[in-house]
C-alpha atoms as a PDB file:
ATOM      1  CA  UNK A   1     -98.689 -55.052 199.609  1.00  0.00           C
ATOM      2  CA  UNK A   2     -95.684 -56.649 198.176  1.00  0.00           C
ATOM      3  CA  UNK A   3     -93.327 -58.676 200.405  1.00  0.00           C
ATOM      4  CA  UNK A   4     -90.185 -60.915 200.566  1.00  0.00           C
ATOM      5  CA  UNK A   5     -88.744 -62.837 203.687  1.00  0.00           C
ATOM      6  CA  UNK A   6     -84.610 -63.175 204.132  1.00  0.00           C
ATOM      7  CA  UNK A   7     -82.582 -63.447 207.085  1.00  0.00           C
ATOM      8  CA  UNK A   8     -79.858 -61.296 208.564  1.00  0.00           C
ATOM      9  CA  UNK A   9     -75.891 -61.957 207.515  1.00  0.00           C
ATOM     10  CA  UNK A  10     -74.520 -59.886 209.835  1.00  0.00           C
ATOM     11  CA  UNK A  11     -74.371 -56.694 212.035  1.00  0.00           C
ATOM     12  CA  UNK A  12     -72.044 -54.068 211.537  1.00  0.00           C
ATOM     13  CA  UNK A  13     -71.273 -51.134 214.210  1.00  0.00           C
ATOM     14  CA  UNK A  14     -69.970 -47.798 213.458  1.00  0.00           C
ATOM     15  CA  UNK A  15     -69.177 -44.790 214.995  1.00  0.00           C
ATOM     16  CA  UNK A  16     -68.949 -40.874 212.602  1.00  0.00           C
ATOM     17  CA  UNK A  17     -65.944 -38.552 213.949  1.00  0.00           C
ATOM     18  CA  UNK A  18     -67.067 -34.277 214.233  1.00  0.00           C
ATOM     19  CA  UNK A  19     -67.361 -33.071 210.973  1.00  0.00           C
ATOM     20  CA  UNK A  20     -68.396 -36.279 208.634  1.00  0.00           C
ATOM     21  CA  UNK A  21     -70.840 -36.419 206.418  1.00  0.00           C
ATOM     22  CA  UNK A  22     -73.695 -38.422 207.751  1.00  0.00           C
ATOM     23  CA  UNK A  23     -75.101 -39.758 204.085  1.00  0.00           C
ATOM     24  CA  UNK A  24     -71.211 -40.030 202.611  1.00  0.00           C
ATOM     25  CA  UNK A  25     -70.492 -41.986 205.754  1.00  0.00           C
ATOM     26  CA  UNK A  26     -73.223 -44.192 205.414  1.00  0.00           C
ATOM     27  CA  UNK A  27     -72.719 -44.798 201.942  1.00  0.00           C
ATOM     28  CA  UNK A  28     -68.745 -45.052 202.494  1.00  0.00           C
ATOM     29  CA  UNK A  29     -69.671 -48.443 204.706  1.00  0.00           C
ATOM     30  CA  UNK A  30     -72.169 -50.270 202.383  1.00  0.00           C
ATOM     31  CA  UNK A  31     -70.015 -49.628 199.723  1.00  0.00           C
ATOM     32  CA  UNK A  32     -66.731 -50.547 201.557  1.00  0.00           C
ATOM     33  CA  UNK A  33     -68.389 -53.306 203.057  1.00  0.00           C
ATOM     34  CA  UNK A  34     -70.843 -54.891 199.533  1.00  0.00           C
ATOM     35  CA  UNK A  35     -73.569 -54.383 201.104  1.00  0.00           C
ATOM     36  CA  UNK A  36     -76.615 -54.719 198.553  1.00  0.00           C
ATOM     37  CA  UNK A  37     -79.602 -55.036 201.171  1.00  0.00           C
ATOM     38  CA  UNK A  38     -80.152 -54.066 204.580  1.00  0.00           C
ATOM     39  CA  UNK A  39     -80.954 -51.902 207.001  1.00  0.00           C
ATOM     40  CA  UNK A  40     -79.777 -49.072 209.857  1.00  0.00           C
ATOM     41  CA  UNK A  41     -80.577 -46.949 212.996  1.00  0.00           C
ATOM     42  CA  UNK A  42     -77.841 -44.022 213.835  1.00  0.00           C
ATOM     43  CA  UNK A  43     -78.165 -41.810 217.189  1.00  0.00           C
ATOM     44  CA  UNK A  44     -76.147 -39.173 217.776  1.00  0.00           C
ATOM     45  CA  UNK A  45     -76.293 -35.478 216.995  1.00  0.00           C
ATOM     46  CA  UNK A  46     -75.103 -33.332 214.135  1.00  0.00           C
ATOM     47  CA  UNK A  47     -74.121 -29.263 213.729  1.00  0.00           C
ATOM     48  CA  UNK A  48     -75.595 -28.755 210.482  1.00  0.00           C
ATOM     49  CA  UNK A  49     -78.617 -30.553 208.281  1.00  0.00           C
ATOM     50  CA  UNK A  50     -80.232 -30.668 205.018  1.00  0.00           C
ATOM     51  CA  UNK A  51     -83.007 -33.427 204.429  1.00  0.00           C
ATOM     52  CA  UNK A  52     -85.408 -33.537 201.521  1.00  0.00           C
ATOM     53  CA  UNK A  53     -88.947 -33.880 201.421  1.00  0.00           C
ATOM     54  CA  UNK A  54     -90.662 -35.422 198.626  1.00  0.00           C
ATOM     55  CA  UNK A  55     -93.463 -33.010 197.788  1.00  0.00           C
ATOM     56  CA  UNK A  56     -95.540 -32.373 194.236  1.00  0.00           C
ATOM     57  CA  UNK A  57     -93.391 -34.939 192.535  1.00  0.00           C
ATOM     58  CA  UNK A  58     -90.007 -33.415 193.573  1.00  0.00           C
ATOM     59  CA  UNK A  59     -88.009 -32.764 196.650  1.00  0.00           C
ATOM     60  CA  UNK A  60     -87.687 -29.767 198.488  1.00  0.00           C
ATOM     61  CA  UNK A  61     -84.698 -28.879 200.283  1.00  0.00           C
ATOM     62  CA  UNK A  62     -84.136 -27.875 204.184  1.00  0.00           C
ATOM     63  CA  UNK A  63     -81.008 -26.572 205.681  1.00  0.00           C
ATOM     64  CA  UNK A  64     -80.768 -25.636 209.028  1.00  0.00           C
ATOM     65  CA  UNK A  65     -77.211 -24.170 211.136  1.00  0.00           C
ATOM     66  CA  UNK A  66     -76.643 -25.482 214.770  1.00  0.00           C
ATOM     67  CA  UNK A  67     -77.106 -28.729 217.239  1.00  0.00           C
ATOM     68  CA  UNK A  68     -79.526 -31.364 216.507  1.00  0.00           C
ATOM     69  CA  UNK A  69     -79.940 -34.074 218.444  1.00  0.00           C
ATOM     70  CA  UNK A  70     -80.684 -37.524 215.665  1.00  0.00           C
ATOM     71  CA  UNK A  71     -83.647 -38.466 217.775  1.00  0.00           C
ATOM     72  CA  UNK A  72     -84.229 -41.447 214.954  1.00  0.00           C
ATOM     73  CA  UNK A  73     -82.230 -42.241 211.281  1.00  0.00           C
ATOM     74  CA  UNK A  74     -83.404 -45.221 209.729  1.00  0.00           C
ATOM     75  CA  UNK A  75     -83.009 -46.509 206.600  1.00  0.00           C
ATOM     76  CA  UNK A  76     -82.482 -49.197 204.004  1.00  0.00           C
ATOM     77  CA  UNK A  77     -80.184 -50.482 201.333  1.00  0.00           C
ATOM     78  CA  UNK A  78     -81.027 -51.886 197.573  1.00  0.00           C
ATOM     79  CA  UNK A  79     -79.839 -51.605 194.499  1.00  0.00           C
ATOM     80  CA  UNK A  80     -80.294 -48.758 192.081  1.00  0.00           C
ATOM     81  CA  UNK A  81     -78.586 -48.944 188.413  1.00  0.00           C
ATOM     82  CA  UNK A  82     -76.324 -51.712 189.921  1.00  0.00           C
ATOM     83  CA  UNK A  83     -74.867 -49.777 192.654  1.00  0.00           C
ATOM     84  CA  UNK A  84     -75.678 -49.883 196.244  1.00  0.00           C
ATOM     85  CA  UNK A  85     -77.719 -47.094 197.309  1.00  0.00           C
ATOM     86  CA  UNK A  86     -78.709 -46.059 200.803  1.00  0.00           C
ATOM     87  CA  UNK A  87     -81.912 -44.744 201.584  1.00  0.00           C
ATOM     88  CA  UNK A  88     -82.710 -42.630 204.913  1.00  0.00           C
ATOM     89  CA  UNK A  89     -85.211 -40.503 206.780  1.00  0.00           C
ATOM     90  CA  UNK A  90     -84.130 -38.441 210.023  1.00  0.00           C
ATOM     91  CA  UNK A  91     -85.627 -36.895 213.098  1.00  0.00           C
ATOM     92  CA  UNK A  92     -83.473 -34.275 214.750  1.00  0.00           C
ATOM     93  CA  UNK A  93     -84.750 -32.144 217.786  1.00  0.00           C
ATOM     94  CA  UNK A  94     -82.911 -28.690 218.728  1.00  0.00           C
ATOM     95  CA  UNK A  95     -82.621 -27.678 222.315  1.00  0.00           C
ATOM     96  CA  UNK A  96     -85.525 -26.499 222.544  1.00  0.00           C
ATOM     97  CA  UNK A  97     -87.872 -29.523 221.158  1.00  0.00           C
ATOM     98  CA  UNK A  98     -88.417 -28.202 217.854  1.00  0.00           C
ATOM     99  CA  UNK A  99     -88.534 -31.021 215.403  1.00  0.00           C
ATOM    100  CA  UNK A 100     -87.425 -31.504 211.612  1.00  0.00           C
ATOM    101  CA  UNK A 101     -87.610 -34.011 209.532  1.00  0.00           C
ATOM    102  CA  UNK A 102     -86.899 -35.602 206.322  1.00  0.00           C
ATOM    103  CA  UNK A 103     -84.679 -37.659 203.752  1.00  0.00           C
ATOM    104  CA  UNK A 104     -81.115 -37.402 204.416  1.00  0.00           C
ATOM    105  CA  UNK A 105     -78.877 -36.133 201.954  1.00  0.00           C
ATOM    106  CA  UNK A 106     -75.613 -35.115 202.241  1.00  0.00           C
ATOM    107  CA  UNK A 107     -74.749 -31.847 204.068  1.00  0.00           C
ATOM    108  CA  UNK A 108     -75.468 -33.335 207.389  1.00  0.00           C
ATOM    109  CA  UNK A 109     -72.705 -33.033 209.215  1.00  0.00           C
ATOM    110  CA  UNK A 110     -72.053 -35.012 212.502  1.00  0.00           C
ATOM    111  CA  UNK A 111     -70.821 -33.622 215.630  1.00  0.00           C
ATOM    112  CA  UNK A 112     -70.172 -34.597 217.884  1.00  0.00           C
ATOM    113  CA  UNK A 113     -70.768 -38.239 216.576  1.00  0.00           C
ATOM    114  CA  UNK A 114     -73.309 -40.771 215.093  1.00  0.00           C
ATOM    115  CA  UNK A 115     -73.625 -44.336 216.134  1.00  0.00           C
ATOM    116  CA  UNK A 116     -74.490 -46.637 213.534  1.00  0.00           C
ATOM    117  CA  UNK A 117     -75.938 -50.067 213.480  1.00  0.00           C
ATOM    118  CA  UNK A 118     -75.874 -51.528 209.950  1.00  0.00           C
ATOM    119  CA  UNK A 119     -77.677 -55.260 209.512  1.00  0.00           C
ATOM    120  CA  UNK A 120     -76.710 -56.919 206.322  1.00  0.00           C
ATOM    121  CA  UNK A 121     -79.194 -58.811 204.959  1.00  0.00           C
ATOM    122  CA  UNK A 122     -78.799 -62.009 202.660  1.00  0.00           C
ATOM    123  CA  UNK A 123     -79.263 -61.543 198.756  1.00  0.00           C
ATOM    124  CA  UNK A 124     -80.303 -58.225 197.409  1.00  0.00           C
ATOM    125  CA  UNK A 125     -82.944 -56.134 196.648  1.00  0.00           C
ATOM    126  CA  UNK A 126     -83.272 -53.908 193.497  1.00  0.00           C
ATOM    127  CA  UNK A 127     -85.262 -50.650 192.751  1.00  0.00           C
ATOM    128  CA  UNK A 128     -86.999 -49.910 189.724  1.00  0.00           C
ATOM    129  CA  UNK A 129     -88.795 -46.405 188.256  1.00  0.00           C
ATOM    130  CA  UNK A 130     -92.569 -46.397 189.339  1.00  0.00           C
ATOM    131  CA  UNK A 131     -93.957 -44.109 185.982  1.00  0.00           C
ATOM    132  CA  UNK A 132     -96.808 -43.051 188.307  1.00  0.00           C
ATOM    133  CA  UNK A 133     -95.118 -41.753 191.484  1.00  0.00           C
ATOM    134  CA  UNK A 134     -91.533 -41.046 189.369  1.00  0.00           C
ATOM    135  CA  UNK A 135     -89.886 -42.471 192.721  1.00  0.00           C
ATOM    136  CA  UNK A 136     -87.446 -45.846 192.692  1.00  0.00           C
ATOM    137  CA  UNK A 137     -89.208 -48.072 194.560  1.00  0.00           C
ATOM    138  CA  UNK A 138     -88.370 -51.945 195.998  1.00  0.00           C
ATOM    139  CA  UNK A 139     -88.494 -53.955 193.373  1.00  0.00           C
ATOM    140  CA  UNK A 140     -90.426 -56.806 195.807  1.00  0.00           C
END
């Protein structure tokens, strides 16, 4: 295990209108806000979702049409060819308990909102190309 300690800068709160982009949102407030490490939690619910699992060396796409409670988004933010890049898995649950899961991309799209929580962390953290798993990992 590989580790680093920092401390948190600040907290910023958010709230996603009916029909954002969950992923383009997210991204929209790092950028807008230079944030080059930290880390979220969104609730809230969205009417359509795609999320990518990471399977054989290469993700695999899921779509799914209708309500979906976010049950849990977290995530994290480093630095990937110099640019802020937010990283995030999801839980959503349909009405009737069924579960999906996965790595959200964009093409989820909130309604009727998402509540964010973004803490900023001090410094940054970068990502670099692991040859053996071909995934960017922390660079810690």
């Amino acid at each position: 295990m590989h580790s680093i300690q920092t401390k948190i800068q600040k907290i910023i709160i958010a709230r996603c209108e009916p029909g954002d982009d969950l992923y383009v949102s997210l991204d929209q407030l790092v950028q807008e806000n230079d944030v080059r490490s930290g880390f979220f939690q969104v609730i809230g619910a969205v009417s359509r979702a795609r999320l990518g699992v990471f399977e054989h060396g290469k993700y695999e796409w899921m779509e799914h049409e209708g309500s979906l409670e976010i049950s849990s988004c977290t995530g994290n933010i480093s630095i990937k060819d110099g640019r802020s890049l937010v990283h995030g898995h999801a839980v959503l649950t349909d009405h009737k308990g069924t579960v999906l899961g996965g790595h959200v991309v964009e093409g989820c799209i909130v309604d009727p909102t998402a509540e964010i929580h973004l803490h900023v962390l001090e410094g940054s953290v970068e990502r670099r190309l692991d040859k053996k798993t071909g995934l960017w990992l922390l660079d810690i």
